[in-house]
C-alpha atoms as a PDB file:
ATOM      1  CA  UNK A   1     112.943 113.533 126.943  1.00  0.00           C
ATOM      2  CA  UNK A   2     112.904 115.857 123.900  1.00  0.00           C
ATOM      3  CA  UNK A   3     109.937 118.716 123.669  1.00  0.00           C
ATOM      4  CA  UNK A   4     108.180 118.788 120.244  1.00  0.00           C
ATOM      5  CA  UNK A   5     105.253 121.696 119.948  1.00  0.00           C
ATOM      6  CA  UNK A   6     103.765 123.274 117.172  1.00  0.00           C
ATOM      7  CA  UNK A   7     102.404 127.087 117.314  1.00  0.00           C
ATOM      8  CA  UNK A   8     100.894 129.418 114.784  1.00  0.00           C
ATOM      9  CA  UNK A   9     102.326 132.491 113.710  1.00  0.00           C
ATOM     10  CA  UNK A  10      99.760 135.456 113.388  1.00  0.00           C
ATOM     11  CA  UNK A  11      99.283 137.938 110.673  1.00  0.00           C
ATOM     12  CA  UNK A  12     101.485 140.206 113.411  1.00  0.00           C
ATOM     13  CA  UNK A  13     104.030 137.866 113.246  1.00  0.00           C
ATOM     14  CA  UNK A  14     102.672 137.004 116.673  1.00  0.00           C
ATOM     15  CA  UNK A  15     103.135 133.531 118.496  1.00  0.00           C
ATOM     16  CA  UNK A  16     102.330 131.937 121.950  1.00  0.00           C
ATOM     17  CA  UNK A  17     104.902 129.994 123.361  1.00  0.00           C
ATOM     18  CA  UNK A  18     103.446 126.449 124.450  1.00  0.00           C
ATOM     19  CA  UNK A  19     102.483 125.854 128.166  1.00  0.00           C
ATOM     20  CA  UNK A  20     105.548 122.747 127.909  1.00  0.00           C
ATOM     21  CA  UNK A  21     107.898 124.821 126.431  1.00  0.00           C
ATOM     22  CA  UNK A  22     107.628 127.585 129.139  1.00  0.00           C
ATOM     23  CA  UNK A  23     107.411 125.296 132.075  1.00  0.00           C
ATOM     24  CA  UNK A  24     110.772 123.209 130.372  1.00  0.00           C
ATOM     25  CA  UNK A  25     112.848 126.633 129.770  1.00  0.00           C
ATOM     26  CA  UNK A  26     111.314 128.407 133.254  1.00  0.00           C
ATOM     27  CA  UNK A  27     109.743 131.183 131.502  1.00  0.00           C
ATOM     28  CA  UNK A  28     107.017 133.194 133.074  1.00  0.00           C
ATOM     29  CA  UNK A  29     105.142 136.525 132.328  1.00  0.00           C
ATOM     30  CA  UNK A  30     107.542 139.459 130.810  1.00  0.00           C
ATOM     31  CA  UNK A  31     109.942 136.541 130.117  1.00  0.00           C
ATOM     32  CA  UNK A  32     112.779 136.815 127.507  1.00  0.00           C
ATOM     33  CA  UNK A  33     113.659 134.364 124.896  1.00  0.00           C
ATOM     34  CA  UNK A  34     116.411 134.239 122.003  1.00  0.00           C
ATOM     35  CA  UNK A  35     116.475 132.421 119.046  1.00  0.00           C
ATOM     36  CA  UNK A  36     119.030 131.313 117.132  1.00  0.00           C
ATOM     37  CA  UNK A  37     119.086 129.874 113.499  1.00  0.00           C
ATOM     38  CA  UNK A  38     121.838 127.637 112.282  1.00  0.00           C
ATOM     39  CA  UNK A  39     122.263 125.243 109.545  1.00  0.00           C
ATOM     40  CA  UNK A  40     118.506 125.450 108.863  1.00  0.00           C
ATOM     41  CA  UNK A  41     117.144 124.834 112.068  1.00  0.00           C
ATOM     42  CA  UNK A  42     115.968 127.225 114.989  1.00  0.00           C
ATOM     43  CA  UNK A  43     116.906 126.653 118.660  1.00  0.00           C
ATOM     44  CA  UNK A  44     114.377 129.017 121.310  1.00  0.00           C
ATOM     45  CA  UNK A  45     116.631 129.166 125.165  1.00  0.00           C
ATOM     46  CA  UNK A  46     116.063 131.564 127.816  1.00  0.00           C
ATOM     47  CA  UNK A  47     117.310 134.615 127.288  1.00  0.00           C
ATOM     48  CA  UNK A  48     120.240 136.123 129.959  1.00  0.00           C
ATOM     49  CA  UNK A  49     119.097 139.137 130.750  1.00  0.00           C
ATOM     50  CA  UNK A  50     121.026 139.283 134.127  1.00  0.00           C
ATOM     51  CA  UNK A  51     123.463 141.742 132.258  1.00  0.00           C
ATOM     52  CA  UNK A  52     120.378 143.411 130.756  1.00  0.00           C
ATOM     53  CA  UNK A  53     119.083 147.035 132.584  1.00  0.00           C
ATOM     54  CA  UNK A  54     116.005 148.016 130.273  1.00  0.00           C
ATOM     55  CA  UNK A  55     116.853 151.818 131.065  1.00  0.00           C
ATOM     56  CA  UNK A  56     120.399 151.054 129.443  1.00  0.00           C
ATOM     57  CA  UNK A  57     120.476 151.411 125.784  1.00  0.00           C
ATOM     58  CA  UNK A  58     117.793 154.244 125.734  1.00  0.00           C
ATOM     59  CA  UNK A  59     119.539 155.966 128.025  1.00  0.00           C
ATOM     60  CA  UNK A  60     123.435 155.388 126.342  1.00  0.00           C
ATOM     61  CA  UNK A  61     121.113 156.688 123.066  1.00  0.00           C
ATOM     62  CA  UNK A  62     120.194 159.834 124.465  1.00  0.00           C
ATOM     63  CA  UNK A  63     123.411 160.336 125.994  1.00  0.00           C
ATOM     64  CA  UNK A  64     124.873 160.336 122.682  1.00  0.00           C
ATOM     65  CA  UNK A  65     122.554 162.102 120.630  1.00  0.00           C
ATOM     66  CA  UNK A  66     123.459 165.086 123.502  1.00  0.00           C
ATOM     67  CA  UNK A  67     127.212 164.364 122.706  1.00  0.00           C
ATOM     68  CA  UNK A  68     126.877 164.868 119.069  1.00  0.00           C
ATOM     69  CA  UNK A  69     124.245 167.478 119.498  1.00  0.00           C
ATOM     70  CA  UNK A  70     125.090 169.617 122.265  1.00  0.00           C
ATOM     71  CA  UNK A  71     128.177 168.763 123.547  1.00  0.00           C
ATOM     72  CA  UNK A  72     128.287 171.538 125.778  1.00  0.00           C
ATOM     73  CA  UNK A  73     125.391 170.258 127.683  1.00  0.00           C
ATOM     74  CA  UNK A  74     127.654 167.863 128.840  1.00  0.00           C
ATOM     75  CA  UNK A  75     129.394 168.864 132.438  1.00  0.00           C
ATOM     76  CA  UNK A  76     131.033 167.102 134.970  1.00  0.00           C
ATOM     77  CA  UNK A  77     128.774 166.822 138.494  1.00  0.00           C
ATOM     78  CA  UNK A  78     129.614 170.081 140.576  1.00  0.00           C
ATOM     79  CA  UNK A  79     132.532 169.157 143.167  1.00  0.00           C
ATOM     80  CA  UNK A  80     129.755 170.148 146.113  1.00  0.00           C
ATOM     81  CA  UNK A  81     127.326 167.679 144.769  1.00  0.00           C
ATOM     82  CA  UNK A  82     130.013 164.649 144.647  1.00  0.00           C
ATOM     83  CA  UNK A  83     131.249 165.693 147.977  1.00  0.00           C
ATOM     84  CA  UNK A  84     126.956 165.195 149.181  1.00  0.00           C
ATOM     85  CA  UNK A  85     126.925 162.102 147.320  1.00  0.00           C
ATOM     86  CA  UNK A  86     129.510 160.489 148.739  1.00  0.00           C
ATOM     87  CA  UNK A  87     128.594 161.767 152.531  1.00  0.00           C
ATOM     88  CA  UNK A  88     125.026 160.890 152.295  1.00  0.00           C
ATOM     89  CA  UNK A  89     126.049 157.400 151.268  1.00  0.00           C
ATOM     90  CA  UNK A  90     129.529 156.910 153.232  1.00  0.00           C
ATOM     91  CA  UNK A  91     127.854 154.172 155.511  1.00  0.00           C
ATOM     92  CA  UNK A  92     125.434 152.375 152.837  1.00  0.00           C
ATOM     93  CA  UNK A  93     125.960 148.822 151.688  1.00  0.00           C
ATOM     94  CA  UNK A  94     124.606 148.034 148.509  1.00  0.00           C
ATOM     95  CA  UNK A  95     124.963 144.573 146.956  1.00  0.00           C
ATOM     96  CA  UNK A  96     124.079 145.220 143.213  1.00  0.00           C
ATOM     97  CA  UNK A  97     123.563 141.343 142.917  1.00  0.00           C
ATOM     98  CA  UNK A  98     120.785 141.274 145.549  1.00  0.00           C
ATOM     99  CA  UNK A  99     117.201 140.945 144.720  1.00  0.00           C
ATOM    100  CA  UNK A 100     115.213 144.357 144.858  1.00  0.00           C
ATOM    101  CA  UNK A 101     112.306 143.554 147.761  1.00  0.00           C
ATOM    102  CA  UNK A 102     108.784 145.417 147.530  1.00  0.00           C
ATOM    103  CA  UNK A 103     107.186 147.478 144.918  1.00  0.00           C
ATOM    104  CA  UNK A 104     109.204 149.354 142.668  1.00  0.00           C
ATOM    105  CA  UNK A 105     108.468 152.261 140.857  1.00  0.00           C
ATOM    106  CA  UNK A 106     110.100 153.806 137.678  1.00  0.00           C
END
């Protein structure tokens, strides 16, 4: 059965998405949505963000303003420090696809 809702648009360019619409599309707090305009009309889905690390893009940014910048800055990880790494971690599974559990701090 089709959802029809009408919201206001504040002088921030601000909106609420409807109580419907969330519940329909399974949106909840800090929620992502895309819209997409086509032939006149705009569709609102989900947004994927399972592909999407927040820390990403700034991160890719600052890596290459240090390219451009200071390219020198820019060394390979110290042969001791890999060998560490890969020591300290030789017997640790990680499944990257596996929800985090507990509090997590950035």
């Amino acid at each position: 059965m089709p959802i029809e809702e009408i919201c206001t648009i504040t002088a921030k360019g601000q909106t609420t998405v409807p109580k419907a619409v969330r519940k329909a599309l399974g949106l909840g707090y800090g929620s992502r949505i895309a819209f997409r305009i086509e032939d006149g009309a705009v569709t609102v889905h989900a947004a994927d963000d399972s592909a999407t690390d927040p820390a990403l893009a700034p991160f890719l940014e600052l890596l290459a303003r240090e390219i451009k910048t200071r390219p020198e800055a820019i060394v390979p990880l110290p042969a001791d420090l890999v060998g560490r790494i890969k020591r300290l971690t030789r017997d640790i599974d990680v499944d990257p696809d596996a929800p985090i559990e507990g509090d997590v701090g950035l």
